[in-house]
PDB file of N, CA and C in Angstrom:
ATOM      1  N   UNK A   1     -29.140 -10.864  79.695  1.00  0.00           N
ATOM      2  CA  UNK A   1     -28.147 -10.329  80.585  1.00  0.00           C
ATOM      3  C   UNK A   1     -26.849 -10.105  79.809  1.00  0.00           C
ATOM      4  N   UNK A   2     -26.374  -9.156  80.305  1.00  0.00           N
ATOM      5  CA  UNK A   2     -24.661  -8.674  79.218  1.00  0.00           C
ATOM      6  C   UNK A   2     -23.775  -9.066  80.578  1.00  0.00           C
ATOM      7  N   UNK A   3     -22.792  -9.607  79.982  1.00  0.00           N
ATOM      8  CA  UNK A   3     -21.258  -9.848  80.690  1.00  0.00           C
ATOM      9  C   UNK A   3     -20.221  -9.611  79.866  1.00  0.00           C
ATOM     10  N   UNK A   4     -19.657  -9.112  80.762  1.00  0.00           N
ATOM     11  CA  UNK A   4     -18.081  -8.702  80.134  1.00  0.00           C
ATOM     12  C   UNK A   4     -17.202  -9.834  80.123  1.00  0.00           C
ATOM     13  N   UNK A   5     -16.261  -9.928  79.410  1.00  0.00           N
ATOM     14  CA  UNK A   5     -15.412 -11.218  78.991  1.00  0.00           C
ATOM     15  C   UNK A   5     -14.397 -10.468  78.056  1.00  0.00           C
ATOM     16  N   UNK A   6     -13.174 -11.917  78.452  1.00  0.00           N
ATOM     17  CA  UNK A   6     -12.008 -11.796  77.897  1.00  0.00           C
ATOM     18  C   UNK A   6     -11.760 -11.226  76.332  1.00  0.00           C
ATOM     19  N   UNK A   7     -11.573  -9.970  75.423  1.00  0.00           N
ATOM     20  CA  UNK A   7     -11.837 -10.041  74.061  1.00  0.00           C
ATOM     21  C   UNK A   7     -10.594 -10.037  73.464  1.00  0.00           C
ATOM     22  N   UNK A   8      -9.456  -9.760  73.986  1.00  0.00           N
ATOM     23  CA  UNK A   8      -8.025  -9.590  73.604  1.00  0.00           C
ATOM     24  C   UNK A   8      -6.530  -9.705  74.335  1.00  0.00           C
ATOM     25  N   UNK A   9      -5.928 -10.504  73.984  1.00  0.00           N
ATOM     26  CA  UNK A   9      -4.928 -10.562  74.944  1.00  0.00           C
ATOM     27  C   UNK A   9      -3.922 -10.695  74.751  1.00  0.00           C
ATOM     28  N   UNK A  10      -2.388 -10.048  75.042  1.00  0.00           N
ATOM     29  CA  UNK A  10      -1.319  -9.852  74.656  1.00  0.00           C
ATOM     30  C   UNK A  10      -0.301 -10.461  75.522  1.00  0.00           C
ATOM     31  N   UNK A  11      -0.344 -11.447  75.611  1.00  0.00           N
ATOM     32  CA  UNK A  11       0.440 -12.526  77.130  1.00  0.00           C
ATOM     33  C   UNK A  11       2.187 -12.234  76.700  1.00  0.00           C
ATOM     34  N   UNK A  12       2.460 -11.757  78.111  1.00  0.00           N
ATOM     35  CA  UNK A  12       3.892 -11.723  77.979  1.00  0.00           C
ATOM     36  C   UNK A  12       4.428 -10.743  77.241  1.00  0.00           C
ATOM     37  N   UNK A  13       4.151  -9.662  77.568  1.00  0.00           N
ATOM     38  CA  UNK A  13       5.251  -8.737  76.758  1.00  0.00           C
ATOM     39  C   UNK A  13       6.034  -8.172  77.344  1.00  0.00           C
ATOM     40  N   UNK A  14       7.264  -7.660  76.895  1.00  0.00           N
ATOM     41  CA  UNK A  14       8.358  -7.045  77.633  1.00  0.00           C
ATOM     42  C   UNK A  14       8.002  -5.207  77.351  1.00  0.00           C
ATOM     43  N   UNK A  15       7.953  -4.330  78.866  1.00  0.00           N
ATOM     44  CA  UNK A  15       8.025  -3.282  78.763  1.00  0.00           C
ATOM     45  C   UNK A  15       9.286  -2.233  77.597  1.00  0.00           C
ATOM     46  N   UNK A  16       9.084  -1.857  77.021  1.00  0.00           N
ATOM     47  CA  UNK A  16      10.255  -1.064  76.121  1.00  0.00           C
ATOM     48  C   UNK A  16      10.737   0.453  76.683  1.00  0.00           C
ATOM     49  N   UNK A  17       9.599   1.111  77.652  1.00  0.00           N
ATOM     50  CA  UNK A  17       9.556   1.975  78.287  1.00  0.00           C
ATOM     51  C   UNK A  17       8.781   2.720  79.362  1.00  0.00           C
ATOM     52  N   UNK A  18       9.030   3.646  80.177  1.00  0.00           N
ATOM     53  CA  UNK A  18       8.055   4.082  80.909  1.00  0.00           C
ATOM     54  C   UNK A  18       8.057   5.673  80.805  1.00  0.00           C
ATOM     55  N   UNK A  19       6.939   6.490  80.239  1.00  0.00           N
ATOM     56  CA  UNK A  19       7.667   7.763  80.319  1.00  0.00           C
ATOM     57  C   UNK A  19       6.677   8.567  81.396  1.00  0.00           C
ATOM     58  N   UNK A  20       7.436   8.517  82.457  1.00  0.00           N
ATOM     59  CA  UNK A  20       6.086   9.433  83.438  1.00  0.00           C
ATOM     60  C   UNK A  20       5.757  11.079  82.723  1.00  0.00           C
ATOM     61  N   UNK A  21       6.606  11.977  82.224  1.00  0.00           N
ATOM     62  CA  UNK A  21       5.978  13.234  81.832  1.00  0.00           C
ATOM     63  C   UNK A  21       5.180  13.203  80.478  1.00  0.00           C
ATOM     64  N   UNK A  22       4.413  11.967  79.990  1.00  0.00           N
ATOM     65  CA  UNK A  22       3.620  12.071  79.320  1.00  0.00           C
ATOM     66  C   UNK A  22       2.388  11.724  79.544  1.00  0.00           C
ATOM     67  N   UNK A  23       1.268  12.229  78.925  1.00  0.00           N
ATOM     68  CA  UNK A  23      -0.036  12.891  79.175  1.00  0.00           C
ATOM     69  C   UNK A  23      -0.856  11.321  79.973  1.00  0.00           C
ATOM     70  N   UNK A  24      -0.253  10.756  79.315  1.00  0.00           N
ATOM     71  CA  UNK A  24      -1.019   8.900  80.014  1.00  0.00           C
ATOM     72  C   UNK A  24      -1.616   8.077  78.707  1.00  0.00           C
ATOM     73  N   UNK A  25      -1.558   6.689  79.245  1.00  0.00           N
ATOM     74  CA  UNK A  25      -1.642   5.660  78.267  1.00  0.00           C
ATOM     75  C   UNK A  25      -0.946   4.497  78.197  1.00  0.00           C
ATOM     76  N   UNK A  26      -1.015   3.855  77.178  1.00  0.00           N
ATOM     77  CA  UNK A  26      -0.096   2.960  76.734  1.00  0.00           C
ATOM     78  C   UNK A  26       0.323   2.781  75.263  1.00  0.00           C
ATOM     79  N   UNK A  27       0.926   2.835  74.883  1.00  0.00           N
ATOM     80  CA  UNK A  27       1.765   3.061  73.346  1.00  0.00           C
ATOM     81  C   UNK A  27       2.302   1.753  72.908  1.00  0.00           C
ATOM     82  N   UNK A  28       1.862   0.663  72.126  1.00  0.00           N
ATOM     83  CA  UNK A  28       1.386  -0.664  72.177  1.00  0.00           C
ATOM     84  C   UNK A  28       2.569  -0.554  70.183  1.00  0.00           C
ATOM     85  N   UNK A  29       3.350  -0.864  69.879  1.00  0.00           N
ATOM     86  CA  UNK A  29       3.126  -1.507  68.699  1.00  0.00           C
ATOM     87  C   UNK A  29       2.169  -1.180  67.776  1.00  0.00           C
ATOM     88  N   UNK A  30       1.869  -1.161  66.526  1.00  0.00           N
ATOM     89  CA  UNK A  30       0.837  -1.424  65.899  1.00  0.00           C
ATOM     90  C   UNK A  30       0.546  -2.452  65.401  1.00  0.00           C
ATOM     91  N   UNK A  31       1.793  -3.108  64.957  1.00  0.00           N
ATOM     92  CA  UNK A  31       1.310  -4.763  64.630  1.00  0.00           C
ATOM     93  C   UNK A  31       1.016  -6.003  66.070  1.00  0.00           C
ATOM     94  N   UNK A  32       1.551  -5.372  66.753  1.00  0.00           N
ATOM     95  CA  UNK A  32       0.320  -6.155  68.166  1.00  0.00           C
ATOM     96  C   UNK A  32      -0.647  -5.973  68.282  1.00  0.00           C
ATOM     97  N   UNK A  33      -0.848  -4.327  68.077  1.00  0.00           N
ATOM     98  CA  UNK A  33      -2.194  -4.026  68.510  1.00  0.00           C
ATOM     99  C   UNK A  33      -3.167  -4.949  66.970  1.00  0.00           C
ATOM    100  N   UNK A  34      -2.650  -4.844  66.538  1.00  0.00           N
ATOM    101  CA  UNK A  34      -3.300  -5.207  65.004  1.00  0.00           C
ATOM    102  C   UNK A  34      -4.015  -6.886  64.725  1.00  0.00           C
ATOM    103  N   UNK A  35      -2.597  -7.525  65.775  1.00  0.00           N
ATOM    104  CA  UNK A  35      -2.933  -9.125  65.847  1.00  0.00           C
ATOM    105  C   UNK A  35      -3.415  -9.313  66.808  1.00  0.00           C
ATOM    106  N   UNK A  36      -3.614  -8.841  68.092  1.00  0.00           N
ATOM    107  CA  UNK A  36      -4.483  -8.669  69.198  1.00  0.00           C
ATOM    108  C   UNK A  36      -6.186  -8.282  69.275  1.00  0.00           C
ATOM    109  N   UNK A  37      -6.140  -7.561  67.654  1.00  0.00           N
ATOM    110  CA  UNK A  37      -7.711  -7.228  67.835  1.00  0.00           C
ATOM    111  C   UNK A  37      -7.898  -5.862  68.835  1.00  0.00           C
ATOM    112  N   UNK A  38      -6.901  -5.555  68.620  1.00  0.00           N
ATOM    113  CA  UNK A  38      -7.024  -3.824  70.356  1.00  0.00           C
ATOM    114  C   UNK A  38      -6.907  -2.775  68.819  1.00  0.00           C
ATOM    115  N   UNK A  39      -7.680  -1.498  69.068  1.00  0.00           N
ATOM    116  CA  UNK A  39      -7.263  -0.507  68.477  1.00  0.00           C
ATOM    117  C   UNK A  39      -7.192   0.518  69.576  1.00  0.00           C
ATOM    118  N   UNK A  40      -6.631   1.521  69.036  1.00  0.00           N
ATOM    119  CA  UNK A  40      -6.601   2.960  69.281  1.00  0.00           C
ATOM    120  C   UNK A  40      -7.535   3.453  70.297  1.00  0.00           C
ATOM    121  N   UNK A  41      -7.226   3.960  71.476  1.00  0.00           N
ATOM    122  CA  UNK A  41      -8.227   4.489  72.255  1.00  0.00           C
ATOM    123  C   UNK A  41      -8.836   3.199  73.059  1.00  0.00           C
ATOM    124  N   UNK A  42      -8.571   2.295  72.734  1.00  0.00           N
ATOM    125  CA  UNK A  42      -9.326   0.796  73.590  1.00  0.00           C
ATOM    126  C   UNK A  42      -8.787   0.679  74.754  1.00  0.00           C
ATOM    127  N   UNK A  43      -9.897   1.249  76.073  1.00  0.00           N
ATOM    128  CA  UNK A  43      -9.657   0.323  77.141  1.00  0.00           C
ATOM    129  C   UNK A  43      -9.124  -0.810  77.011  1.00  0.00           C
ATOM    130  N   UNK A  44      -7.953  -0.664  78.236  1.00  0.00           N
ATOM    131  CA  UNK A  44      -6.977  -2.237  78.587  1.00  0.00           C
ATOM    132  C   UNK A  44      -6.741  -2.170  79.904  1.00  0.00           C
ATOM    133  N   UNK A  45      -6.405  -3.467  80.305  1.00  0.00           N
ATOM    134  CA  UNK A  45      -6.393  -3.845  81.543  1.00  0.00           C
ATOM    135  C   UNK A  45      -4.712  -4.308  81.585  1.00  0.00           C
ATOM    136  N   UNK A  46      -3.758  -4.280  82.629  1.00  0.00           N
ATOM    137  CA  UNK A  46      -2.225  -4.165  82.296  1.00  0.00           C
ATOM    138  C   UNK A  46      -2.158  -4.833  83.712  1.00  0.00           C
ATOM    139  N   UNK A  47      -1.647  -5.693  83.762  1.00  0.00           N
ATOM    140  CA  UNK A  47      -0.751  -6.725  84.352  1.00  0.00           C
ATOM    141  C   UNK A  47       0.321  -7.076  84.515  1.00  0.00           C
ATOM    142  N   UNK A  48       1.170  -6.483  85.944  1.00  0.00           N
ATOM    143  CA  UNK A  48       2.442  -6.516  85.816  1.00  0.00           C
ATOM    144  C   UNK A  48       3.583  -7.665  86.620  1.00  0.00           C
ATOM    145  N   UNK A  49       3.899  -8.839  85.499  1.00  0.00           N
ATOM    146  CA  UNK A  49       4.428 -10.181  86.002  1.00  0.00           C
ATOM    147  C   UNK A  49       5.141 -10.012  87.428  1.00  0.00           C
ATOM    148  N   UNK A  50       6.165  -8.790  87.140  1.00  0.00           N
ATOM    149  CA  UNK A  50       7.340  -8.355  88.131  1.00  0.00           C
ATOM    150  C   UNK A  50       6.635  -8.110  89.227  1.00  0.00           C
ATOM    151  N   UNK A  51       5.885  -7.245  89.340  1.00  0.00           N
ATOM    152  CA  UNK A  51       5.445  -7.115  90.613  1.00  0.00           C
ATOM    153  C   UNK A  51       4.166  -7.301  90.904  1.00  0.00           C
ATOM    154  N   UNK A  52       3.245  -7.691  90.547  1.00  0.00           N
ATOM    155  CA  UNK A  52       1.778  -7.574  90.672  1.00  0.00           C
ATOM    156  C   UNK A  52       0.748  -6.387  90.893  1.00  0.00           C
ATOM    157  N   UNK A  53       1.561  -5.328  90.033  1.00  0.00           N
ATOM    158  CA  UNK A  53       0.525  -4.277  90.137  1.00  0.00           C
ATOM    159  C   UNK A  53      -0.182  -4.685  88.596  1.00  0.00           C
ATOM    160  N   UNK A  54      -1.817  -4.084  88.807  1.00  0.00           N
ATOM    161  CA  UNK A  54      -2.777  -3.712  88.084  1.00  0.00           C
ATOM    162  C   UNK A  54      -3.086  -2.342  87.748  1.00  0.00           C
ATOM    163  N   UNK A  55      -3.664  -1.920  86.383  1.00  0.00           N
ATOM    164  CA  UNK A  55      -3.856  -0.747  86.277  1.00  0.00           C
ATOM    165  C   UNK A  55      -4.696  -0.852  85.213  1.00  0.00           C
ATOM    166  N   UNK A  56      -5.949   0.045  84.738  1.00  0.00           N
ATOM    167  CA  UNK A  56      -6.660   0.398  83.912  1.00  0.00           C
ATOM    168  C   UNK A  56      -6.039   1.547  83.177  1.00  0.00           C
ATOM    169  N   UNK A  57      -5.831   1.308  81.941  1.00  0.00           N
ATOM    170  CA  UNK A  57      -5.547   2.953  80.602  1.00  0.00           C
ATOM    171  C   UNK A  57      -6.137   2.713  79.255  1.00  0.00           C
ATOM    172  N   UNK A  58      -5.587   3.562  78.351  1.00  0.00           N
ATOM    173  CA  UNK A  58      -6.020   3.233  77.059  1.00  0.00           C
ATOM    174  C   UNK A  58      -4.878   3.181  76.001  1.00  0.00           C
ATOM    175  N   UNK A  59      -4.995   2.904  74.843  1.00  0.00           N
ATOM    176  CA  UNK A  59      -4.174   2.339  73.935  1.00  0.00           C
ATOM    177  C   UNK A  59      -3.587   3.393  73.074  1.00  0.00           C
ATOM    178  N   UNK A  60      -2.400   3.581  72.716  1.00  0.00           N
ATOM    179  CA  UNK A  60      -1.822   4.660  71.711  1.00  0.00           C
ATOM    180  C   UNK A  60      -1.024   3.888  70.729  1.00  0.00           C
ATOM    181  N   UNK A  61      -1.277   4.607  69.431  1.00  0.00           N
ATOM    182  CA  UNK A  61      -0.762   3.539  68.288  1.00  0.00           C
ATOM    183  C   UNK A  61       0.959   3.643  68.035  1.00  0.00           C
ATOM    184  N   UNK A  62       1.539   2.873  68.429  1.00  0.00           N
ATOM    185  CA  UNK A  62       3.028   2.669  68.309  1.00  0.00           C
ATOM    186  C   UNK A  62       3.343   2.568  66.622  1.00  0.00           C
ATOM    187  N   UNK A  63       4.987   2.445  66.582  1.00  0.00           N
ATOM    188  CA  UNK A  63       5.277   2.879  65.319  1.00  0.00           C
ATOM    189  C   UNK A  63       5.281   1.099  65.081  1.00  0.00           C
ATOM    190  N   UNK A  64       4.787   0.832  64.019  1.00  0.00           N
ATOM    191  CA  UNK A  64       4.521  -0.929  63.043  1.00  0.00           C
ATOM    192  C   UNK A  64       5.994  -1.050  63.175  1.00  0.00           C
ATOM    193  N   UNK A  65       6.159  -2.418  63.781  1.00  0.00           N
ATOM    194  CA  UNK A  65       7.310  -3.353  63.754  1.00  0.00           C
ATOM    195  C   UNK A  65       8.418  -3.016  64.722  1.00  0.00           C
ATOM    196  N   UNK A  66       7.949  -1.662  65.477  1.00  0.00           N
ATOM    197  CA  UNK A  66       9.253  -1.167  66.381  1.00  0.00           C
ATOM    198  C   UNK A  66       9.327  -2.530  67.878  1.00  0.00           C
ATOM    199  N   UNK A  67       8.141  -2.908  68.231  1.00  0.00           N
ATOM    200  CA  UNK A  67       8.314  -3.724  69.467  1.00  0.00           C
ATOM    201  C   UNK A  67       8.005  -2.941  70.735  1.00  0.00           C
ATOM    202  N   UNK A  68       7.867  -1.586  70.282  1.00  0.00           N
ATOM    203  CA  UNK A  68       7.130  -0.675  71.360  1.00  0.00           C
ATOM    204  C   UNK A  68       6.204  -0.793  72.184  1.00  0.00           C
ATOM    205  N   UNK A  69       6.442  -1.001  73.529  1.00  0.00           N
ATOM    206  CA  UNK A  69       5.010  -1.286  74.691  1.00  0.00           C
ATOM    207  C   UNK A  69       5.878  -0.265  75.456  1.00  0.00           C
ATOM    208  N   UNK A  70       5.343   1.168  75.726  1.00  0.00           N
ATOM    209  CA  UNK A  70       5.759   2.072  76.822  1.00  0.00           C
ATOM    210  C   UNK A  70       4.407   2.516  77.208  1.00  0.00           C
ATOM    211  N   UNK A  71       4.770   2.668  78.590  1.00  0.00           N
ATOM    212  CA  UNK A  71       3.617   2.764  79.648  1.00  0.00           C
ATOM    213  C   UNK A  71       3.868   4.439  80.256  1.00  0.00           C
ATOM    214  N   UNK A  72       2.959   5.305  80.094  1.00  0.00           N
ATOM    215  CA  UNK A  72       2.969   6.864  79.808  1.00  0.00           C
ATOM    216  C   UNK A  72       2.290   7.469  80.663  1.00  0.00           C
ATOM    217  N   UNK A  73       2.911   8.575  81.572  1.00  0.00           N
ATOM    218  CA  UNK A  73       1.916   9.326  82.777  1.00  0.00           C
ATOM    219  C   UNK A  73       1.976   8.319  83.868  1.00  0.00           C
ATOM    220  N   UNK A  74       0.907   8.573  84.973  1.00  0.00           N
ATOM    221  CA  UNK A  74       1.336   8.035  86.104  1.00  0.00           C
ATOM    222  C   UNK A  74       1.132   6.203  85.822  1.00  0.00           C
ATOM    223  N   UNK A  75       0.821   6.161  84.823  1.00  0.00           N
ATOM    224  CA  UNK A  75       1.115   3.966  85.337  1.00  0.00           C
ATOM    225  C   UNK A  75       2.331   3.897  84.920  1.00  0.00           C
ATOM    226  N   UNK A  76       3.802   4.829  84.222  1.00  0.00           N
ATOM    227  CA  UNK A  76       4.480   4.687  84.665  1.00  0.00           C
ATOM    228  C   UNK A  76       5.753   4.613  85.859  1.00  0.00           C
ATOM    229  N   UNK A  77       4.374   4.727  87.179  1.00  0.00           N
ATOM    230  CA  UNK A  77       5.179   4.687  88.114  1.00  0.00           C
ATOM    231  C   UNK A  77       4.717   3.108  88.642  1.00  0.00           C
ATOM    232  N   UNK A  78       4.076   2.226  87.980  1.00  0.00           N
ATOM    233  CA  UNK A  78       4.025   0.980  88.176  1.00  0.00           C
ATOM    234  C   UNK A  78       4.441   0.130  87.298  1.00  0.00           C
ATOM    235  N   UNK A  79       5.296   0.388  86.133  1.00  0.00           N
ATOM    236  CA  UNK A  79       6.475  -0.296  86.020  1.00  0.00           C
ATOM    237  C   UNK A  79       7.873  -0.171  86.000  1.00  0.00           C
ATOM    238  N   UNK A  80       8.537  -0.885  85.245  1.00  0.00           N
ATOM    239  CA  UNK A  80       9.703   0.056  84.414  1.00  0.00           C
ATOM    240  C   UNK A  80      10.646  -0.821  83.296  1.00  0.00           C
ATOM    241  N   UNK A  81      10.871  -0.559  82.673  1.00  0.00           N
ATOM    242  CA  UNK A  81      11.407  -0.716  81.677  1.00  0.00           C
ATOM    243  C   UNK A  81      11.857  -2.661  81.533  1.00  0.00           C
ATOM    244  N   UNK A  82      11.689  -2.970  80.812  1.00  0.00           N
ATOM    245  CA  UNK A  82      11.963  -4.300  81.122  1.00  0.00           C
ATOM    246  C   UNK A  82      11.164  -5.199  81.837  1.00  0.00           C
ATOM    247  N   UNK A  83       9.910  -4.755  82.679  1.00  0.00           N
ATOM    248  CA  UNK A  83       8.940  -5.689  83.272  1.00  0.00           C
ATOM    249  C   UNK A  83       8.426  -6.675  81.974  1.00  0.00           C
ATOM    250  N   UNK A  84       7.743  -7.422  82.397  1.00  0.00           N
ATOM    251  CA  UNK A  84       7.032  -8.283  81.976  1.00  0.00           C
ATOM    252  C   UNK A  84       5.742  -8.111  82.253  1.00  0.00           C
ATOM    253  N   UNK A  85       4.153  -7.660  81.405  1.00  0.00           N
ATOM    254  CA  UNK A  85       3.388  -7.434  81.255  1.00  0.00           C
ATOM    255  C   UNK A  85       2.393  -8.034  80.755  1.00  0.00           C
ATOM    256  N   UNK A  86       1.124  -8.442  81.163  1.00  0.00           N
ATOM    257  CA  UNK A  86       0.251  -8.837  80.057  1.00  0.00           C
ATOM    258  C   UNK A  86      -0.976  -7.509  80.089  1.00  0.00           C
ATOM    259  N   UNK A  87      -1.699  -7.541  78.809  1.00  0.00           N
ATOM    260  CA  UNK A  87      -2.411  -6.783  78.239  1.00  0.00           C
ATOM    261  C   UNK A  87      -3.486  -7.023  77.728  1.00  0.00           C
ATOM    262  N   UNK A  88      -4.825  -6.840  78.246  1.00  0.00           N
ATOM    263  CA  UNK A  88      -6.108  -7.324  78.135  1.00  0.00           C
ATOM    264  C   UNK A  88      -7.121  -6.530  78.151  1.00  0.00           C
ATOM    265  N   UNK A  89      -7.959  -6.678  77.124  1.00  0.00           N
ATOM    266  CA  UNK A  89      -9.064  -6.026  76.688  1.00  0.00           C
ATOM    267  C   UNK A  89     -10.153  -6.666  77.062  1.00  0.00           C
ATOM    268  N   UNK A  90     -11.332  -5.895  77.304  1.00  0.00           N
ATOM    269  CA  UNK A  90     -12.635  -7.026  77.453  1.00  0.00           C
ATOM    270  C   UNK A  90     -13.471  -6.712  76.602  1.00  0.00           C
ATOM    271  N   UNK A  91     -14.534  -7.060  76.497  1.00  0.00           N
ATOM    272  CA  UNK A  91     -15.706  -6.765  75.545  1.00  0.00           C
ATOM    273  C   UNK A  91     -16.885  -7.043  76.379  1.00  0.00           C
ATOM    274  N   UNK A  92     -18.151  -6.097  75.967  1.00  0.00           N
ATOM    275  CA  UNK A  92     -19.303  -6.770  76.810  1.00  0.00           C
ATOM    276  C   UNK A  92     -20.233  -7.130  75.711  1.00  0.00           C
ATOM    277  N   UNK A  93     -21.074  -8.201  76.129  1.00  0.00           N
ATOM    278  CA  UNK A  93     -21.979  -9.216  75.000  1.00  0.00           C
ATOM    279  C   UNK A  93     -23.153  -9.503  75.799  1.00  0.00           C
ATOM    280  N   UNK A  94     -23.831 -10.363  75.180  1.00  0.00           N
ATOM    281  CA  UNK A  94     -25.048 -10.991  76.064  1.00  0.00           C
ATOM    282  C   UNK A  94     -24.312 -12.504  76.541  1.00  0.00           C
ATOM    283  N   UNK A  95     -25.083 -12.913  77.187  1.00  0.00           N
ATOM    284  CA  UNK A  95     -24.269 -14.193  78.093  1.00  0.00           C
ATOM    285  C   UNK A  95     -24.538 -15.391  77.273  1.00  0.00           C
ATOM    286  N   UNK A  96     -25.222 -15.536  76.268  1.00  0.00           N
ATOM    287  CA  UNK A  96     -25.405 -16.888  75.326  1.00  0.00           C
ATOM    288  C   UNK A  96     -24.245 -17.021  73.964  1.00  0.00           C
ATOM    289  N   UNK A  97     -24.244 -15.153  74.180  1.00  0.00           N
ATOM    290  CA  UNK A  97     -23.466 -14.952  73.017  1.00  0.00           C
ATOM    291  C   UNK A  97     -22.244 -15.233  73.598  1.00  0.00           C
ATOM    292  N   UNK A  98     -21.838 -14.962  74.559  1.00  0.00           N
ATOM    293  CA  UNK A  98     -20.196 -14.807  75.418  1.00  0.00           C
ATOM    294  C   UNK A  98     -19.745 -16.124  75.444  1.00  0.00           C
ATOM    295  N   UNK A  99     -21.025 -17.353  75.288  1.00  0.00           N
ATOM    296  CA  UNK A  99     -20.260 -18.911  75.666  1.00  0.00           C
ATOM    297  C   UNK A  99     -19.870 -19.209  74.691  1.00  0.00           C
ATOM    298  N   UNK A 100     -20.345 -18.815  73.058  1.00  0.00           N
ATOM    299  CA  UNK A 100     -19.500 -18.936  72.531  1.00  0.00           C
ATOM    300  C   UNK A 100     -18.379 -18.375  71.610  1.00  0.00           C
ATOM    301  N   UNK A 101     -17.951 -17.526  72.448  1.00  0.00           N
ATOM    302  CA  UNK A 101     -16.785 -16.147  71.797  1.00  0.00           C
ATOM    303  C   UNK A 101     -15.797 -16.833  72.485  1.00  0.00           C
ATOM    304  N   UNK A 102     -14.816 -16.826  71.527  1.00  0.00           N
ATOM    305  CA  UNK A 102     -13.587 -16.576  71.589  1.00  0.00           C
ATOM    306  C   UNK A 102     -12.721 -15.608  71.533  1.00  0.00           C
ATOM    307  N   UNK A 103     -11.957 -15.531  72.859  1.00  0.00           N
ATOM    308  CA  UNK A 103     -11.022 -14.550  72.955  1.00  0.00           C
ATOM    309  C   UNK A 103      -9.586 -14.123  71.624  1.00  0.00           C
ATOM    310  N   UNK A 104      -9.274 -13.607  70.879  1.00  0.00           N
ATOM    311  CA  UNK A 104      -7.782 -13.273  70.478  1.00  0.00           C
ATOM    312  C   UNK A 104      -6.942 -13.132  71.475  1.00  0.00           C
ATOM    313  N   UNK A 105      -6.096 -14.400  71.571  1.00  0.00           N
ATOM    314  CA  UNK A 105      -4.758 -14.164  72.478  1.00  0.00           C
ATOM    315  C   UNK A 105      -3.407 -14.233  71.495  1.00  0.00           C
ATOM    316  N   UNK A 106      -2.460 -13.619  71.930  1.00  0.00           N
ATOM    317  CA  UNK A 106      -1.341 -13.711  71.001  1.00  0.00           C
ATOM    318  C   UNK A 106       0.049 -13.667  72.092  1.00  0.00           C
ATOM    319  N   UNK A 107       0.801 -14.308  71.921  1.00  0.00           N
ATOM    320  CA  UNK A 107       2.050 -14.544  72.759  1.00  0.00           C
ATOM    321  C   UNK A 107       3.285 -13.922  71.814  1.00  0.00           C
ATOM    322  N   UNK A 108       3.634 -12.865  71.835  1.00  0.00           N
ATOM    323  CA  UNK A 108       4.806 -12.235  70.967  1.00  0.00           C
ATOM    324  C   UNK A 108       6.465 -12.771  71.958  1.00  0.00           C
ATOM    325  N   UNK A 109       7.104 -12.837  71.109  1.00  0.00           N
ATOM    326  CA  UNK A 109       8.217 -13.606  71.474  1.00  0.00           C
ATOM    327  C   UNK A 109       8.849 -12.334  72.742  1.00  0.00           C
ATOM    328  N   UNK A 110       9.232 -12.788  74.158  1.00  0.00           N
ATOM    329  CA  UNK A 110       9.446 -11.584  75.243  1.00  0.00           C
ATOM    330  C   UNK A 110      10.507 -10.899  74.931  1.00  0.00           C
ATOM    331  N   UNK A 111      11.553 -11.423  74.142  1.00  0.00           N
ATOM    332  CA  UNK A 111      13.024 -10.758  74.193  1.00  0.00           C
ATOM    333  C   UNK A 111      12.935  -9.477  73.030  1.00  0.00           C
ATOM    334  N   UNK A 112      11.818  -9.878  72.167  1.00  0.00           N
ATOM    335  CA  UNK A 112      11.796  -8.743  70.723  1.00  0.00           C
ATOM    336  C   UNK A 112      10.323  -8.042  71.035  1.00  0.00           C
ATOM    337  N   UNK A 113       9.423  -8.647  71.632  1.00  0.00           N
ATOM    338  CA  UNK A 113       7.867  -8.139  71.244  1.00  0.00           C
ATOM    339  C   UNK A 113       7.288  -8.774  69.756  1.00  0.00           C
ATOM    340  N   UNK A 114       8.626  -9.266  69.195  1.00  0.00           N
ATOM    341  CA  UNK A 114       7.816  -9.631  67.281  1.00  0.00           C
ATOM    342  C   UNK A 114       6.461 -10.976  67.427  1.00  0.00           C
ATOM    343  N   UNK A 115       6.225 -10.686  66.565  1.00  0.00           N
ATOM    344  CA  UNK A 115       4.996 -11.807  66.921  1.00  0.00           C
ATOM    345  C   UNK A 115       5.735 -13.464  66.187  1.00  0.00           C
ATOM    346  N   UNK A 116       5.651 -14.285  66.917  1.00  0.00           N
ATOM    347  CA  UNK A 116       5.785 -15.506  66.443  1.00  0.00           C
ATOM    348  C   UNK A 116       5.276 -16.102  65.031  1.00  0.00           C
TER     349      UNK A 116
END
């Protein structure tokens, strides 16, 4: 049997932007995406502290070291600038294999996005 499970996770990040007239996505950093285990094009799951909206998109490679998390096209009408976000990827496996995987979680400091 395959189950999906936790494969990446970006706890706590601070939004940097929201741009609704762009095409859609999320525009992540590259050195998050990098210590997170997320690349390019990777389904994510987005979690929003402030208000409790959810949303499914995919990942766009931000410029290395900027601290960039902007949320693009219509899921930026479920945040805005300054929310507090988490960011989660899953993976699917077989279920013997899944008990013992470990997730990549990474907690980047909220006020910069830099990684600890």
């Amino acid at each position: 049997m395959l189950i999906q499970v936790v494969k990446s996770k970006i706890h706590r990040v601070r939004v940097t932007g929201a741009d609704l007239n762009y095409i859609g996505s999320i525009t992540i950093d590259e050195e998050l995406m990098s210590a997170a285990n997320i690349i390019e094009g990777e389904k994510v799951s987005i979690v929003n502290i402030n208000n409790g909206e959810r949303l499914e998109t995919y990942v766009i490679k931000g410029q290395p070291g900027s601290g960039e998390v902007t949320l693009n096209g219509p899921a930026a009408r479920k945040v805005q600038k300054d929310d507090i976000i988490i960011i989660i990827s899953y993976g699917i496996m077989d279920f013997e294999e899944a008990k013992k995987f470990k997730p990549v979680i990474i907690f980047p400091d909220e006020t910069t996005n830099k990684l600890r």
